[in-house]
N, C-alpha and C. Protein backbone atom coordinates (compact mmCIF):
# COMPACT_ATOMS: atom_id res chain seq x y z
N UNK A 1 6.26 6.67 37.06
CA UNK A 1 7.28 5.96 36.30
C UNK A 1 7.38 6.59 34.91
N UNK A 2 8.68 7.25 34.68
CA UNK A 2 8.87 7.55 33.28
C UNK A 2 8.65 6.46 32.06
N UNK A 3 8.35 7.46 30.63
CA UNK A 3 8.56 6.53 30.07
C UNK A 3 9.20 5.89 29.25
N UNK A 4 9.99 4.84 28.79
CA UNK A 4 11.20 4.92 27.98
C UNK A 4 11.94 5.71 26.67
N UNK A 5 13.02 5.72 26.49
CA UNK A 5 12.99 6.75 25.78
C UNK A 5 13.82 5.94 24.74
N UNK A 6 13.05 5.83 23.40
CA UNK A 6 13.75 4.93 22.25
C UNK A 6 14.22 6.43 21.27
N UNK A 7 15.17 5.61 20.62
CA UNK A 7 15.32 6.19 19.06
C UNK A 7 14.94 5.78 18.05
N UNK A 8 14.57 6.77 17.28
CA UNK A 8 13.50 6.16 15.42
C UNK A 8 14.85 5.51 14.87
N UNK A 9 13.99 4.64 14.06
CA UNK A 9 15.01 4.24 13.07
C UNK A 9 15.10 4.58 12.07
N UNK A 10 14.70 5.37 11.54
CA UNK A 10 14.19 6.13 10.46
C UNK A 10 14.88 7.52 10.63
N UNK A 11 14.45 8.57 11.12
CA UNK A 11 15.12 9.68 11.54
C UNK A 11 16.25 9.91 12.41
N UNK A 12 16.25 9.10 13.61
CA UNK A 12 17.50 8.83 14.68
C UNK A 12 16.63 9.89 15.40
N UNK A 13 15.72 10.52 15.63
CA UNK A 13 15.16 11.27 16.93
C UNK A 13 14.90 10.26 17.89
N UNK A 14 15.46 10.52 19.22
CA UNK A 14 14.59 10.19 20.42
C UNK A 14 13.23 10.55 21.30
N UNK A 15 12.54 9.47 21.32
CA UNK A 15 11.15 9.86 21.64
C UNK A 15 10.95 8.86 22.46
N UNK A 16 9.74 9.47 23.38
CA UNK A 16 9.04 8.55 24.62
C UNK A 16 8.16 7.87 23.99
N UNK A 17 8.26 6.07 24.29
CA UNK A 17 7.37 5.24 23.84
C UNK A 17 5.95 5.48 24.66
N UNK A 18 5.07 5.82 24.40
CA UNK A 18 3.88 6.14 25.06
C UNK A 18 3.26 4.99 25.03
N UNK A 19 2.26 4.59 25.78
CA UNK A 19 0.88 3.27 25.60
C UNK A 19 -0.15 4.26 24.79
N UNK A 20 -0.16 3.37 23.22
CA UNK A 20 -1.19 4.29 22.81
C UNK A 20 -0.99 4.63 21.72
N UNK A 21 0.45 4.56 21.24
CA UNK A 21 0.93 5.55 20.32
C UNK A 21 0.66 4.54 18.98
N UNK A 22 0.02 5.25 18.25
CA UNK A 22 -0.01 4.34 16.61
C UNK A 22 1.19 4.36 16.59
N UNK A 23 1.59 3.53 15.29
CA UNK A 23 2.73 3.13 14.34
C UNK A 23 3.67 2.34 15.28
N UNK A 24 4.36 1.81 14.48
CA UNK A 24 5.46 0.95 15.16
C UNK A 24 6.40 1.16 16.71
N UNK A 25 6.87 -0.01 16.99
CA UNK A 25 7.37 1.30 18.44
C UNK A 25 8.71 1.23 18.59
N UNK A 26 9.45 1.27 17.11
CA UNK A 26 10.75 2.05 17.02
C UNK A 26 10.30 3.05 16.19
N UNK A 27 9.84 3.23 16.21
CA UNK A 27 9.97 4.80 15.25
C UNK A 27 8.74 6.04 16.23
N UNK A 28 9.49 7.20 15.53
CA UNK A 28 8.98 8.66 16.31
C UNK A 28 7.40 8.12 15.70
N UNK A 29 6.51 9.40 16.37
CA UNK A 29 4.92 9.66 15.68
C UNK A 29 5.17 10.15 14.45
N UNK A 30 6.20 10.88 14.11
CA UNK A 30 6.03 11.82 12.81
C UNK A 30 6.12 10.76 11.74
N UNK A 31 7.44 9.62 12.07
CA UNK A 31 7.67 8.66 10.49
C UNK A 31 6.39 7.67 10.85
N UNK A 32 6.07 7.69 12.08
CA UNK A 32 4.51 6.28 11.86
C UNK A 32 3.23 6.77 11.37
N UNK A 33 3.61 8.31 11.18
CA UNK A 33 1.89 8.72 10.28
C UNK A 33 2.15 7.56 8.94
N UNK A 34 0.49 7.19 8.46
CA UNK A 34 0.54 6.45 7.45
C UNK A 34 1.06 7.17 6.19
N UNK A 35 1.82 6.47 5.08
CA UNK A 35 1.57 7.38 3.90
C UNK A 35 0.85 7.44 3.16
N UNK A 36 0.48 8.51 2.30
CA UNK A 36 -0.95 8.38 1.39
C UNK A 36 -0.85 7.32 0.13
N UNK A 37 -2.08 6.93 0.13
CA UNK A 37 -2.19 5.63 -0.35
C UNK A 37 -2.57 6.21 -2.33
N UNK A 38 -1.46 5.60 -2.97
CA UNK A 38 -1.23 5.92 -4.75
C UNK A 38 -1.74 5.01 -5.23
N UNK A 39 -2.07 3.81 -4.94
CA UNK A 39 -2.53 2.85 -5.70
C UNK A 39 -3.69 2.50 -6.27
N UNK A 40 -4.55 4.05 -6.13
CA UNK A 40 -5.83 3.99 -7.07
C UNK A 40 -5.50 4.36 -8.60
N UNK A 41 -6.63 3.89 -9.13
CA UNK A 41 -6.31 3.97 -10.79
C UNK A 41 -6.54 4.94 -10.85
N UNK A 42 -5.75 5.30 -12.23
CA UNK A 42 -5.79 6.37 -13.02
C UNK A 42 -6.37 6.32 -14.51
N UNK A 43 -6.51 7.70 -15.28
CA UNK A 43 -7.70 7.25 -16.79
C UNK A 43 -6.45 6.36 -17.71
N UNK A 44 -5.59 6.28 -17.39
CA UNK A 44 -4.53 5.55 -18.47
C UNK A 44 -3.93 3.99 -17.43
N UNK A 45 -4.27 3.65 -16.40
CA UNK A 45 -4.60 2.28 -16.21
C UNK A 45 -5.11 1.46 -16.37
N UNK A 46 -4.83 0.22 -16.51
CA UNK A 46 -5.75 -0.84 -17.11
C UNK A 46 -6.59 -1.57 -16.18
N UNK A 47 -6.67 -0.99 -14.70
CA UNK A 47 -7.61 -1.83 -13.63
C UNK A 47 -8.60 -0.74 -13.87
N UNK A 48 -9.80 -1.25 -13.97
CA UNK A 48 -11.05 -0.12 -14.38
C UNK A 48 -12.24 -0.42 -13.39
N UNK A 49 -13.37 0.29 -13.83
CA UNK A 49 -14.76 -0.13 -13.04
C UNK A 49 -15.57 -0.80 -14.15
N UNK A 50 -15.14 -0.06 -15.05
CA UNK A 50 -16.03 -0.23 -16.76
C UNK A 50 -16.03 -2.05 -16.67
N UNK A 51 -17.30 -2.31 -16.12
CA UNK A 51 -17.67 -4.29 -16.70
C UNK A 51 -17.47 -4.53 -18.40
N UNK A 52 -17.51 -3.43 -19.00
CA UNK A 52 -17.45 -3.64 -20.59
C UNK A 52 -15.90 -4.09 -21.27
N UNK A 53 -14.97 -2.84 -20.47
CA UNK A 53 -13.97 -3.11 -20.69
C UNK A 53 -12.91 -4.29 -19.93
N UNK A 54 -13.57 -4.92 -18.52
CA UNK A 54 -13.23 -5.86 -17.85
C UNK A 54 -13.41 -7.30 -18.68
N UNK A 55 -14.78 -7.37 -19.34
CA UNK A 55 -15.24 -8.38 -19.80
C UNK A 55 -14.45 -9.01 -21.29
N UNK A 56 -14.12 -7.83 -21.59
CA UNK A 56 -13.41 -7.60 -23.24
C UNK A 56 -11.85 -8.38 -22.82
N UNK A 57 -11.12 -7.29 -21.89
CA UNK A 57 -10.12 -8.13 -21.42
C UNK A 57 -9.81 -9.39 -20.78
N UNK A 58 -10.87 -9.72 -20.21
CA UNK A 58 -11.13 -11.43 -19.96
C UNK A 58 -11.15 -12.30 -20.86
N UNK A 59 -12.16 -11.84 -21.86
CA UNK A 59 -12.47 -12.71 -23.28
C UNK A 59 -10.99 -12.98 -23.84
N UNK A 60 -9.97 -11.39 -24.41
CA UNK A 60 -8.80 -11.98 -24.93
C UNK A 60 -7.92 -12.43 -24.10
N UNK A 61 -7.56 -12.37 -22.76
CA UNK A 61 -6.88 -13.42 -22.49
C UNK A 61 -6.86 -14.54 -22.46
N UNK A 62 -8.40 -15.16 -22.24
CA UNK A 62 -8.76 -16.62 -22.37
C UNK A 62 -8.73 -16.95 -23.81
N UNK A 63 -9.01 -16.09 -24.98
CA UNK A 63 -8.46 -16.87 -26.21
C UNK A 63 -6.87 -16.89 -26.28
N UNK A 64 -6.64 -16.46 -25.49
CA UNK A 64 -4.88 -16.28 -25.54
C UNK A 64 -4.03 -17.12 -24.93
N UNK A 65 -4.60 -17.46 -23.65
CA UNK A 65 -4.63 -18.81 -23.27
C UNK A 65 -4.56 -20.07 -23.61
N UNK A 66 -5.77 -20.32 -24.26
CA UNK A 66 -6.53 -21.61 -24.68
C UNK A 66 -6.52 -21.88 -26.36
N UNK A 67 -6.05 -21.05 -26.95
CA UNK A 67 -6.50 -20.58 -28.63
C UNK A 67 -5.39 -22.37 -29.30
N UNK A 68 -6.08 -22.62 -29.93
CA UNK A 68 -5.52 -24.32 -30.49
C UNK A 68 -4.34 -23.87 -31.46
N UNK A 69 -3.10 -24.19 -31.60
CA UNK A 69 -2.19 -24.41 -32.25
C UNK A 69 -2.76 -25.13 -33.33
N UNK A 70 -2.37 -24.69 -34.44
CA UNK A 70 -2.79 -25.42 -35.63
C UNK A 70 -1.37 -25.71 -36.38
């Protein structure tokens, strides 16, 4: 038994839906590779590892928060 033959929605190529195939099952193998993942920090972002600089930015938001109107 053949196996069906869809079109991407993405590219418009037609391709055989295989059992098996990662990614979605309208789209070819080529557009369901994952894309590379950008959302690690960089030295000029403000999500860090530094506990020093995490802790600092905690402190002023909570006075920033909470700070009494006078």
């Amino acid at each position: 038994m053949p196996f069906p033959i869809k079109t991407c929605v993405v590219c418009g190529d037609e391709f055989e839906l295989r059992p098996g195939k990662p990614g979605f099952a309208n789209r070819c193998p080529v557009c369901s590779e994952p894309e590379e993942d950008t959302t690690k920090p960089t030295a000029g972002d403000y999500r860090t590892d530094n506990a020093e600089m995490n802790e600092a930015r905690r402190k002023t938001m909570r006075d920033m928060l909470y700070r009494k109107e006078s």
